[in-house]
C-alpha atoms as a PDB file:
ATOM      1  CA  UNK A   1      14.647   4.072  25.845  1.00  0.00           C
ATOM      2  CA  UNK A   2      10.923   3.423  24.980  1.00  0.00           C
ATOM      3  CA  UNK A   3       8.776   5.889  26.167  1.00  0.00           C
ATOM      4  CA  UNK A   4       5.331   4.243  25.620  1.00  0.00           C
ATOM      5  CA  UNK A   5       5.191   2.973  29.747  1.00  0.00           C
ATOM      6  CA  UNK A   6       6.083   6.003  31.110  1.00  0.00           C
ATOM      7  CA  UNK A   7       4.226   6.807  34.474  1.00  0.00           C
ATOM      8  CA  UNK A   8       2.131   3.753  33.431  1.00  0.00           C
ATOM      9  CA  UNK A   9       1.456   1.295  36.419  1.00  0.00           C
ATOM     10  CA  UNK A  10       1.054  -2.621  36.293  1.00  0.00           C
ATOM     11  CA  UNK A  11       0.396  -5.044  39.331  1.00  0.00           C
ATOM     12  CA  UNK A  12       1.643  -8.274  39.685  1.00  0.00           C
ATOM     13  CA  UNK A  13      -0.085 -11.136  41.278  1.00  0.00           C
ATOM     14  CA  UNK A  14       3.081 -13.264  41.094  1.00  0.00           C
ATOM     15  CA  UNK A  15       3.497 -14.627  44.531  1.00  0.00           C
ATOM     16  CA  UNK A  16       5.658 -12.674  46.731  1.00  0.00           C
ATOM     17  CA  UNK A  17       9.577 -12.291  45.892  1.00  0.00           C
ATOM     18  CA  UNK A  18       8.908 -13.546  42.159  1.00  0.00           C
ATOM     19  CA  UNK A  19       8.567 -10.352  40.772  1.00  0.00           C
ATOM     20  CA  UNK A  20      12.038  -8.837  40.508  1.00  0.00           C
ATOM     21  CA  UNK A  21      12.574 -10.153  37.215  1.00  0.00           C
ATOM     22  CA  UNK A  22       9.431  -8.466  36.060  1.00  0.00           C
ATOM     23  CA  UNK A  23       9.923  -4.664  37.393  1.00  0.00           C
ATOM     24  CA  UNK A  24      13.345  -4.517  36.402  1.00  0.00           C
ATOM     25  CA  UNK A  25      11.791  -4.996  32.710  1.00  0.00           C
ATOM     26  CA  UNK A  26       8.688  -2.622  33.132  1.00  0.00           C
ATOM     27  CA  UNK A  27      11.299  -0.565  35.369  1.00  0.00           C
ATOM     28  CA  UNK A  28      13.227  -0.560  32.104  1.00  0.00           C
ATOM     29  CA  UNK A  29      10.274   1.496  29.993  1.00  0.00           C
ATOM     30  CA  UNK A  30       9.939   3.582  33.065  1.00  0.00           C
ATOM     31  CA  UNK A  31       7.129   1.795  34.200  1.00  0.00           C
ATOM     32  CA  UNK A  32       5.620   0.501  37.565  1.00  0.00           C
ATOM     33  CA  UNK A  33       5.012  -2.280  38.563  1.00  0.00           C
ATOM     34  CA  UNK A  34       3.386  -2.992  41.974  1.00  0.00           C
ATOM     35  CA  UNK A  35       3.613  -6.386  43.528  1.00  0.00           C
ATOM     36  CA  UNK A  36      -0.179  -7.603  44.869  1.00  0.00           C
ATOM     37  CA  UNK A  37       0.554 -11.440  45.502  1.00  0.00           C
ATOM     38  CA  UNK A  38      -2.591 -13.490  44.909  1.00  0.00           C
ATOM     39  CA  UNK A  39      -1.410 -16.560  45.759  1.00  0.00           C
ATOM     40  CA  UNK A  40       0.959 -18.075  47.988  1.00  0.00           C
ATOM     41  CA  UNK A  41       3.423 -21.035  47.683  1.00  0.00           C
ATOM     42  CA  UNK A  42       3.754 -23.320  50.584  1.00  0.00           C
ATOM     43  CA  UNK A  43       5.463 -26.685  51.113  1.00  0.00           C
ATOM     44  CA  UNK A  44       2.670 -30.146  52.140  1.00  0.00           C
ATOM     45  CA  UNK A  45       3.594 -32.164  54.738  1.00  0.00           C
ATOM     46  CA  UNK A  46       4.802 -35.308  52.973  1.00  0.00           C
ATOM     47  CA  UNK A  47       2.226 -38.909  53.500  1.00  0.00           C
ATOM     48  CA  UNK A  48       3.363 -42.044  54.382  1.00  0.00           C
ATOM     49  CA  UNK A  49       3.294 -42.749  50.636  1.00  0.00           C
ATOM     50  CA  UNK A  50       5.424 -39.593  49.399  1.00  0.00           C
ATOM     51  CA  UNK A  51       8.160 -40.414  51.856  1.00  0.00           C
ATOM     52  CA  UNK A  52       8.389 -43.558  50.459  1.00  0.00           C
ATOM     53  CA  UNK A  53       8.985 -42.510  47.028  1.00  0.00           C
ATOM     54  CA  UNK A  54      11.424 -40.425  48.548  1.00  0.00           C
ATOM     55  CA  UNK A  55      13.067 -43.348  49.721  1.00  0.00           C
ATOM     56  CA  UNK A  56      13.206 -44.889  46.906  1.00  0.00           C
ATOM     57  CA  UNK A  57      14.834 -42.553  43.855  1.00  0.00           C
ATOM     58  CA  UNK A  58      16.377 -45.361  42.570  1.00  0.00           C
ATOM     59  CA  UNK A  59      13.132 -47.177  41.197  1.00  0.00           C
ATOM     60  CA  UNK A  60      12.412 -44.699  38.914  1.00  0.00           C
ATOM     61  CA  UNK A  61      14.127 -43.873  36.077  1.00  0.00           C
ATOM     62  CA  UNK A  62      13.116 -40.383  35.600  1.00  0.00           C
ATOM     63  CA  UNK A  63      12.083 -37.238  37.476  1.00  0.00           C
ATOM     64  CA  UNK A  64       9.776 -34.412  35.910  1.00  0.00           C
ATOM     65  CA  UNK A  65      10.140 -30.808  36.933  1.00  0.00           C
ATOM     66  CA  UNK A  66       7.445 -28.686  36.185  1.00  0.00           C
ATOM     67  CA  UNK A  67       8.161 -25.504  38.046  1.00  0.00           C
ATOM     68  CA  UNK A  68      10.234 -23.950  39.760  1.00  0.00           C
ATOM     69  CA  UNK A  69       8.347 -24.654  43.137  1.00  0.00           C
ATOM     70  CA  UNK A  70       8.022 -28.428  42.350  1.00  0.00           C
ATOM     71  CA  UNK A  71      12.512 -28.841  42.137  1.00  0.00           C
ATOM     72  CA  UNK A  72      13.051 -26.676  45.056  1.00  0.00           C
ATOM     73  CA  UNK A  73      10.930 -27.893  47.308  1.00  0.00           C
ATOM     74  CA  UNK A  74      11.489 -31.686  46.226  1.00  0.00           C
ATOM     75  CA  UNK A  75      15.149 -30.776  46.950  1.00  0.00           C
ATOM     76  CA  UNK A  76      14.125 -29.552  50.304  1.00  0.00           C
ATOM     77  CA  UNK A  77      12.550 -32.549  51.494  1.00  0.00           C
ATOM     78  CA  UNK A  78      15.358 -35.067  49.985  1.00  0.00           C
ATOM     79  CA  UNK A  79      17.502 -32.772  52.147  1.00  0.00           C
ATOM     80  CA  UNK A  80      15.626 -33.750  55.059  1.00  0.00           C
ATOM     81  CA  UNK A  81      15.795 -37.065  54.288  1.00  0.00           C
ATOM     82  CA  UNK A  82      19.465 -37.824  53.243  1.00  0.00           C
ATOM     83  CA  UNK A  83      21.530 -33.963  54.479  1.00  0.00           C
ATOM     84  CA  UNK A  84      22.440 -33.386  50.520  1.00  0.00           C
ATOM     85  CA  UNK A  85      20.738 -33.528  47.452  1.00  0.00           C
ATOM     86  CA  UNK A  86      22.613 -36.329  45.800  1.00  0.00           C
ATOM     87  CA  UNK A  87      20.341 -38.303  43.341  1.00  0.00           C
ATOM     88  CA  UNK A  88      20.273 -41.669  42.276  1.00  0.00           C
ATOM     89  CA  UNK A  89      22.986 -42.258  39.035  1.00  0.00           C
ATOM     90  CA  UNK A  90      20.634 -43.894  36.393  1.00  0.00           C
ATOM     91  CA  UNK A  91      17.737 -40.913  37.760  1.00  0.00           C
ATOM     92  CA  UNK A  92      17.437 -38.401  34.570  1.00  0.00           C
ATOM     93  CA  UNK A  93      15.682 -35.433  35.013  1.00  0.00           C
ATOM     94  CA  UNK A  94      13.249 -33.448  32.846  1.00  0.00           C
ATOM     95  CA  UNK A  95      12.351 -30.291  32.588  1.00  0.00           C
ATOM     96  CA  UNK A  96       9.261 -27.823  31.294  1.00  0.00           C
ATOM     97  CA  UNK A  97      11.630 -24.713  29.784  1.00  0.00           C
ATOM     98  CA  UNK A  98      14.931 -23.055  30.217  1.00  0.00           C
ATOM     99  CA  UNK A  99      14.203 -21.761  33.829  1.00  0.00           C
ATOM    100  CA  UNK A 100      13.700 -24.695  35.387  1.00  0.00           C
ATOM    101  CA  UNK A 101      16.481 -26.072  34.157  1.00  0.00           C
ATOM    102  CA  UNK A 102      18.527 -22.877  35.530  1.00  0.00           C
ATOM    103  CA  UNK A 103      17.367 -23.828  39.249  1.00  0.00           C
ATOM    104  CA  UNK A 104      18.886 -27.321  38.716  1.00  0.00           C
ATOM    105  CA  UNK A 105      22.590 -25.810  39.216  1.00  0.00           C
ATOM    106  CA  UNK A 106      22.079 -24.822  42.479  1.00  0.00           C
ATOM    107  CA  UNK A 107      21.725 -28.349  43.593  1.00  0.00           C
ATOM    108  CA  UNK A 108      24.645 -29.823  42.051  1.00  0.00           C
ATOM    109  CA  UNK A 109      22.837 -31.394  38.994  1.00  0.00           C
ATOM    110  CA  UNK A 110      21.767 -30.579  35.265  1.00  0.00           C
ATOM    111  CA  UNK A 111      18.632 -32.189  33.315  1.00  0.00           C
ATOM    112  CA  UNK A 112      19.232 -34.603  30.766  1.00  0.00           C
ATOM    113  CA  UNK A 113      15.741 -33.657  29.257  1.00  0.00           C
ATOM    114  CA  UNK A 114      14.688 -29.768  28.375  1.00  0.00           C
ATOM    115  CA  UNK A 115      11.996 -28.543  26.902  1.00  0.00           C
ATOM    116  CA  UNK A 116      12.914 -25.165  25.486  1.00  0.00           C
ATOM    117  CA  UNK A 117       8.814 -24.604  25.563  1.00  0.00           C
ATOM    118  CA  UNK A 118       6.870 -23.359  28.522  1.00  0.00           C
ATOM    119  CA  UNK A 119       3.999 -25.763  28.690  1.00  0.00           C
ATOM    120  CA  UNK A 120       3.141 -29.455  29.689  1.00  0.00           C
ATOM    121  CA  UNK A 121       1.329 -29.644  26.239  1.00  0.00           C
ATOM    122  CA  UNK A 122       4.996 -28.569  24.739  1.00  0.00           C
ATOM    123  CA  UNK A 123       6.877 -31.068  27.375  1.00  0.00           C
ATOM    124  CA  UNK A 124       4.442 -33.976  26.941  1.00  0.00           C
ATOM    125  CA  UNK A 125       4.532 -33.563  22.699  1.00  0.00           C
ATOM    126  CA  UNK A 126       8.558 -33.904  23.090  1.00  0.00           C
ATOM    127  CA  UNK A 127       8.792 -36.050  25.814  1.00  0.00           C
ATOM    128  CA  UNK A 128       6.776 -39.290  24.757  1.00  0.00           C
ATOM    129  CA  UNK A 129       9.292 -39.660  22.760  1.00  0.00           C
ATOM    130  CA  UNK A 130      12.163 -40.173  24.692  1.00  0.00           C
ATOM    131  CA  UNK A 131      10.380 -41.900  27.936  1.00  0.00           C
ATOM    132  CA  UNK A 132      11.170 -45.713  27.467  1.00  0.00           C
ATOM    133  CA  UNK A 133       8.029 -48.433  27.237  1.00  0.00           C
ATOM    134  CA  UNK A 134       7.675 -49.073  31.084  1.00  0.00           C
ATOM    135  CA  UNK A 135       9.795 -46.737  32.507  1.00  0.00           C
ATOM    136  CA  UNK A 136       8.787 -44.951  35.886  1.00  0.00           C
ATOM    137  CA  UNK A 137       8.317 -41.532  36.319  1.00  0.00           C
ATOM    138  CA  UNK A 138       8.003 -39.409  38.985  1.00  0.00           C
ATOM    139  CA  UNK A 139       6.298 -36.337  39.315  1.00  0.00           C
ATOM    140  CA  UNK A 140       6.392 -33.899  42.365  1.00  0.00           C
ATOM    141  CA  UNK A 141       3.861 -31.009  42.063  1.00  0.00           C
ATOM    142  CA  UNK A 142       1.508 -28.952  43.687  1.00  0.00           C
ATOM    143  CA  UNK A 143      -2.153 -29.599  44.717  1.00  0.00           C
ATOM    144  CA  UNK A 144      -3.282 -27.687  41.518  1.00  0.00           C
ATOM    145  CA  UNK A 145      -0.967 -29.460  39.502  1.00  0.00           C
ATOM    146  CA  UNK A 146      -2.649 -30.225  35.824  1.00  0.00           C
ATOM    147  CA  UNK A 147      -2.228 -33.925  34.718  1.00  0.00           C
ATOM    148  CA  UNK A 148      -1.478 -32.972  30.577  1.00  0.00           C
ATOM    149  CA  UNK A 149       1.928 -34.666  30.595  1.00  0.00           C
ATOM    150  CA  UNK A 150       1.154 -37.814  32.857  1.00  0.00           C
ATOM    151  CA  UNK A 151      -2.156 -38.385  30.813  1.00  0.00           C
ATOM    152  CA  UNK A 152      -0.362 -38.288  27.624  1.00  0.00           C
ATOM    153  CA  UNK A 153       2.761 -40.371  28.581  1.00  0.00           C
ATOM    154  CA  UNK A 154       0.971 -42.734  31.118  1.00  0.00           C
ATOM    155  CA  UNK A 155       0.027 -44.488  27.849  1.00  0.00           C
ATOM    156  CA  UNK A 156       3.742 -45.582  27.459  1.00  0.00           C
ATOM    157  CA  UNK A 157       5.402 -45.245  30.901  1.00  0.00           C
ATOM    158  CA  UNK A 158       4.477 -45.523  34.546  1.00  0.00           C
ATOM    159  CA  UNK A 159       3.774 -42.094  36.171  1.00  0.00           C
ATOM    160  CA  UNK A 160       3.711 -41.075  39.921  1.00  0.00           C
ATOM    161  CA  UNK A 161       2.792 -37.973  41.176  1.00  0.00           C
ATOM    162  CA  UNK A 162       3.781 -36.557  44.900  1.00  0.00           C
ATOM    163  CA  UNK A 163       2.382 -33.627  46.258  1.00  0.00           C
ATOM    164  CA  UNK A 164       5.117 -31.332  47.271  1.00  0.00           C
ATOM    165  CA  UNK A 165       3.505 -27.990  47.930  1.00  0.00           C
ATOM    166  CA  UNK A 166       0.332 -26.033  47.858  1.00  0.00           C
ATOM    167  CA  UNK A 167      -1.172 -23.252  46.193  1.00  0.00           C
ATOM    168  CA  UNK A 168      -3.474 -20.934  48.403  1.00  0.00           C
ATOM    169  CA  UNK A 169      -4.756 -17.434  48.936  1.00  0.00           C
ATOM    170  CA  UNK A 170      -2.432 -15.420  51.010  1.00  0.00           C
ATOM    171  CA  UNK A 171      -3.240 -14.631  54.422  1.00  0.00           C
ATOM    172  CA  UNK A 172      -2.869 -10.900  53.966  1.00  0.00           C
ATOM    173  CA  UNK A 173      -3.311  -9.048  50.760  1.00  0.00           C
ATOM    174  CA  UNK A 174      -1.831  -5.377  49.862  1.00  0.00           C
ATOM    175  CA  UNK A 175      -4.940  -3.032  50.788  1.00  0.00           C
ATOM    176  CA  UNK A 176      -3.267  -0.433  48.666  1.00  0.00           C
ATOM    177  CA  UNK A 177      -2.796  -2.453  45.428  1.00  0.00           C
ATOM    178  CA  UNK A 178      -6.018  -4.022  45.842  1.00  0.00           C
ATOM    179  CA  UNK A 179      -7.705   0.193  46.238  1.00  0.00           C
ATOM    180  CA  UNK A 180      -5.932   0.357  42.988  1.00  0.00           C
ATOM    181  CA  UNK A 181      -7.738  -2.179  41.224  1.00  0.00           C
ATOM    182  CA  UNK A 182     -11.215  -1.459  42.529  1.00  0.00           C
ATOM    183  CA  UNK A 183     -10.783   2.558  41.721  1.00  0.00           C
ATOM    184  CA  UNK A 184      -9.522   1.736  38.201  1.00  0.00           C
ATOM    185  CA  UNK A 185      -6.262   3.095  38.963  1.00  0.00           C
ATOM    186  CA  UNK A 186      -3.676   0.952  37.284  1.00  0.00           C
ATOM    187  CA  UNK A 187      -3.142   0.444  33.498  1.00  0.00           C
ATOM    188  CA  UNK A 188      -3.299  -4.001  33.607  1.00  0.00           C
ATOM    189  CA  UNK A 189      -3.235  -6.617  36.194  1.00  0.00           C
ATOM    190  CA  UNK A 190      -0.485  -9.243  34.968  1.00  0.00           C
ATOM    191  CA  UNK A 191      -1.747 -12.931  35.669  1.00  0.00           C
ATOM    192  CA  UNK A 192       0.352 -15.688  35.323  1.00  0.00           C
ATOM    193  CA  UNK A 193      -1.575 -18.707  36.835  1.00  0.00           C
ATOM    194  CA  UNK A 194      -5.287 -19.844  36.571  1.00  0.00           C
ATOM    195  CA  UNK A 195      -5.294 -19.150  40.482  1.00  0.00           C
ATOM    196  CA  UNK A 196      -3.879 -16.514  40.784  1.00  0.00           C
ATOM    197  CA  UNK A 197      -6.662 -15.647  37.863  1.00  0.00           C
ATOM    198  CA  UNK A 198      -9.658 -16.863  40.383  1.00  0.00           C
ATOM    199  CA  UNK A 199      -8.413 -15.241  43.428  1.00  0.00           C
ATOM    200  CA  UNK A 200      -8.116 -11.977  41.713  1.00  0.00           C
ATOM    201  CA  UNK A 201     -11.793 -12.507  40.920  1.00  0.00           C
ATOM    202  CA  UNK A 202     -12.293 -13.669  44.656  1.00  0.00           C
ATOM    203  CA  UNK A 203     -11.145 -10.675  46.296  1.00  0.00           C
ATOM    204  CA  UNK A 204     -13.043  -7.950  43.680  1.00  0.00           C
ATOM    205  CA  UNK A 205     -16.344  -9.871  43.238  1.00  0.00           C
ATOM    206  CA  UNK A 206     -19.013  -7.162  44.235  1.00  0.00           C
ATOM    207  CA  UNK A 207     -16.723  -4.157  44.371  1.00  0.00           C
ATOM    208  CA  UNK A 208     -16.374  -3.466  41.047  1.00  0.00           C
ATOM    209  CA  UNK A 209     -17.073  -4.870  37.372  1.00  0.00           C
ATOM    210  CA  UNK A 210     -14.917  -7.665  36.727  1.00  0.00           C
ATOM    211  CA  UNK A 211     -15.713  -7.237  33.004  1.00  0.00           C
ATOM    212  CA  UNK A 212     -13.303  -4.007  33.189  1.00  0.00           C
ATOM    213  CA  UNK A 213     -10.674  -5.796  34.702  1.00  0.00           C
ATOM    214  CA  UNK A 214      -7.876  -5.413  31.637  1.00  0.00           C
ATOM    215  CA  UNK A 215      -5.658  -8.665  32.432  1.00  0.00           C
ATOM    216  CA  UNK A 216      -1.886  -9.288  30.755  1.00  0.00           C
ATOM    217  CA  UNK A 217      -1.664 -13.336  30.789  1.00  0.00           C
ATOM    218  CA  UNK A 218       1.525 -15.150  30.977  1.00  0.00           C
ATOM    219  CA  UNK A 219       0.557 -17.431  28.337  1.00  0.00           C
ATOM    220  CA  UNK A 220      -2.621 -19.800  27.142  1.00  0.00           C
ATOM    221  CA  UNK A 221      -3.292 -21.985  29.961  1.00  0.00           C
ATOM    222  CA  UNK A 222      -3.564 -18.528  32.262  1.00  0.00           C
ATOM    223  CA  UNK A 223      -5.313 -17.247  29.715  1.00  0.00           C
ATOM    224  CA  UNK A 224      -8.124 -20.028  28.751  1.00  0.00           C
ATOM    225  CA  UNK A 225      -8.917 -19.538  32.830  1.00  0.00           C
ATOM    226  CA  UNK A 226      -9.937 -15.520  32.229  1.00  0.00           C
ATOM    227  CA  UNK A 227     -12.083 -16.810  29.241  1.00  0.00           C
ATOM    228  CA  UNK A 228     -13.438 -19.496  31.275  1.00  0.00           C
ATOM    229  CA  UNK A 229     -14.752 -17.122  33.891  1.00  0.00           C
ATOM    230  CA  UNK A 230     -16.215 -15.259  31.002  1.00  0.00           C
ATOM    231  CA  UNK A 231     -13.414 -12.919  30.646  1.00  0.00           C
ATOM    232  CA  UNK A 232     -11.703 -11.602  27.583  1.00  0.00           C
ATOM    233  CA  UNK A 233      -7.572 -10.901  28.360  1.00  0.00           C
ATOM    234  CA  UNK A 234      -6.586  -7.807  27.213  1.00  0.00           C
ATOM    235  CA  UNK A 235      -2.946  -9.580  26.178  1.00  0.00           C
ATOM    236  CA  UNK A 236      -1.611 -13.213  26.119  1.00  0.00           C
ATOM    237  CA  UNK A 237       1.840 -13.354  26.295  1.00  0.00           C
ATOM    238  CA  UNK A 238       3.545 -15.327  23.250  1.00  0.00           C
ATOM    239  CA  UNK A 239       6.671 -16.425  25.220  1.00  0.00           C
ATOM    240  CA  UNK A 240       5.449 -17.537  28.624  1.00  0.00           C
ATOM    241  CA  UNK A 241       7.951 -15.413  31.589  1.00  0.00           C
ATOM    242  CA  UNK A 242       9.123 -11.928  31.920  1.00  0.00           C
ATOM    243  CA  UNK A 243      10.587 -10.901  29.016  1.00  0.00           C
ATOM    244  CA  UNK A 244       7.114 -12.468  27.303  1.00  0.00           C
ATOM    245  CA  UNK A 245       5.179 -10.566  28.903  1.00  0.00           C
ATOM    246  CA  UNK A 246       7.531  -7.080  28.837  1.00  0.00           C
ATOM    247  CA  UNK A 247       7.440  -7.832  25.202  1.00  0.00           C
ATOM    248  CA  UNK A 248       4.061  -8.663  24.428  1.00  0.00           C
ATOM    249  CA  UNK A 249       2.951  -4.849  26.199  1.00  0.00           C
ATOM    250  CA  UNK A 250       5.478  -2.946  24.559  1.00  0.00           C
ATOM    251  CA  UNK A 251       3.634  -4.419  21.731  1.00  0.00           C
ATOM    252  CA  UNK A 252       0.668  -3.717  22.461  1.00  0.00           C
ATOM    253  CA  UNK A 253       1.254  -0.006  23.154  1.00  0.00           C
ATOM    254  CA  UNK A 254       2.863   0.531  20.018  1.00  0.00           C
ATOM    255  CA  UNK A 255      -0.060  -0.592  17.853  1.00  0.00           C
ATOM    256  CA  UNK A 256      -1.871   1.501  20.269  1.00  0.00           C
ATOM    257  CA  UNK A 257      -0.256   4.478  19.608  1.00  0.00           C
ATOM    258  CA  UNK A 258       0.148   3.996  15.110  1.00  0.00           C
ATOM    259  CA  UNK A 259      -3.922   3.705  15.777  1.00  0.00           C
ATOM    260  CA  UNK A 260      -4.110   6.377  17.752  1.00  0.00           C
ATOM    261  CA  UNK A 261      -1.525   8.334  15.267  1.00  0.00           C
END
């Protein structure tokens, strides 16, 4: 067992219960991670519109799942609608990566589409070119949803996008993580969102120096947030999820330490 994280304590801003993946890993290199959710995932109240696309699964011809949050809570709300998660025959689904695909089983159903990347520039570069010339596509997301892959494929097919859930600041935050942070206690902050990159910011603006902040990102789009608040991450993950980010500090410790040797 690697001995380079020993005693050495990280803090998650994953939203709450979406960490367990994470400090088994760290937990691994006898690590610690503390969970300090900065942002929350909560379900929308579907429109008039929304429920209509609901209604009507079997007009489009595929169904993009960008997240984990997106598929379950789309899955939700067609339970609501119908009491199982049946889905149109001729509906295909695609996916962004391997673990959103995973989630699919639990409903009964498999994608006929997977990107084995971990970003909508990835999914969009792959998927152009198996969407058909006028095909509809539907897209349920979250309010801070980027619009890479329906930009790119909107070109070729006919995209609709259905707010499913929200991202927001939590209504309580862990006073004892957040002491942590401010009194430079802690080794890095792992970020893996651009909001949960701004609420960070939110809640330490004008207790400390934000330029000492030393930030793990989960992969380039997190990352290209911290620069853009005139940041510099301290790591960038090169696969974007847990073992990624595991990885990519292990890493970083050992070049630490043949420097430091």
């Amino acid at each position: 067992m690697s001995k380079l994280l020993e005693n050495k304590v990280f803090i998650s801003t994953r939203p709450s219960g979406q960490s367990a993946e994470l400090e088994s890993l760290l937990s691994d290199e006898s690590a610690k991670l503390i969970s300090m959710p900065t942002i929350e995932i909560r379900p929308l109240p579907l429109d008039e519109f929304s429920w209509l696309q609901l209604k009507n699964l079997e007009s489009f011809n595929w169904i993009v799942f960008t997240s984990p949050n997106g598929l379950r809570f789309f899955f939700d709300r067609l339970f609501d609608l119908q009491k199982h998660y049946g889905l149109p025959e001729q509906l295909k689904i695609g996916v962004v990566g391997k673990k959103t695909a995973a989630h699919l089983e639990c409903y009964g159903t498999s994608a006929e589409f997977i990107n084995l990347g971990n970003t909508a520039e990835e999914f969009a570069a792959d998927f152009i070119n198996r969407v058909g010339v006028g095909e509809h596509v539907l897209f349920p997301i979250g309010n801070l949803a980027r619009s890479v892959i329906e930009d790119r494929i909107s070109k070729k097919a006919i995209c609709t996008r259905v707010l499913f859930y929200e991202t927001v600041m939590p209504s309580e935050i862990s006073n004892e993580a957040l002491s942590l942070v401010i009194s430079n206690q802690y080794d890095m902050i792992i970020l893996t969102s651009p909001s949960g990159c701004n609420n960070l910011l939110q809640l330490v603006s004008g207790k400390m120096d934000t330029a000492s902040l030393r930030l793990v990102c989960i992969g380039q789009t997190t990352a290209a947030e911290v620069i853009r608040s005139g940041l510099e991450p301290l790591i960038t993950a090169g696969m974007a999820n847990s073992q990624g980010i595991t990885s990519a500090i292990i890493n970083y410790f050992q070049k630490k330490q043949l420097i430091t040797n």
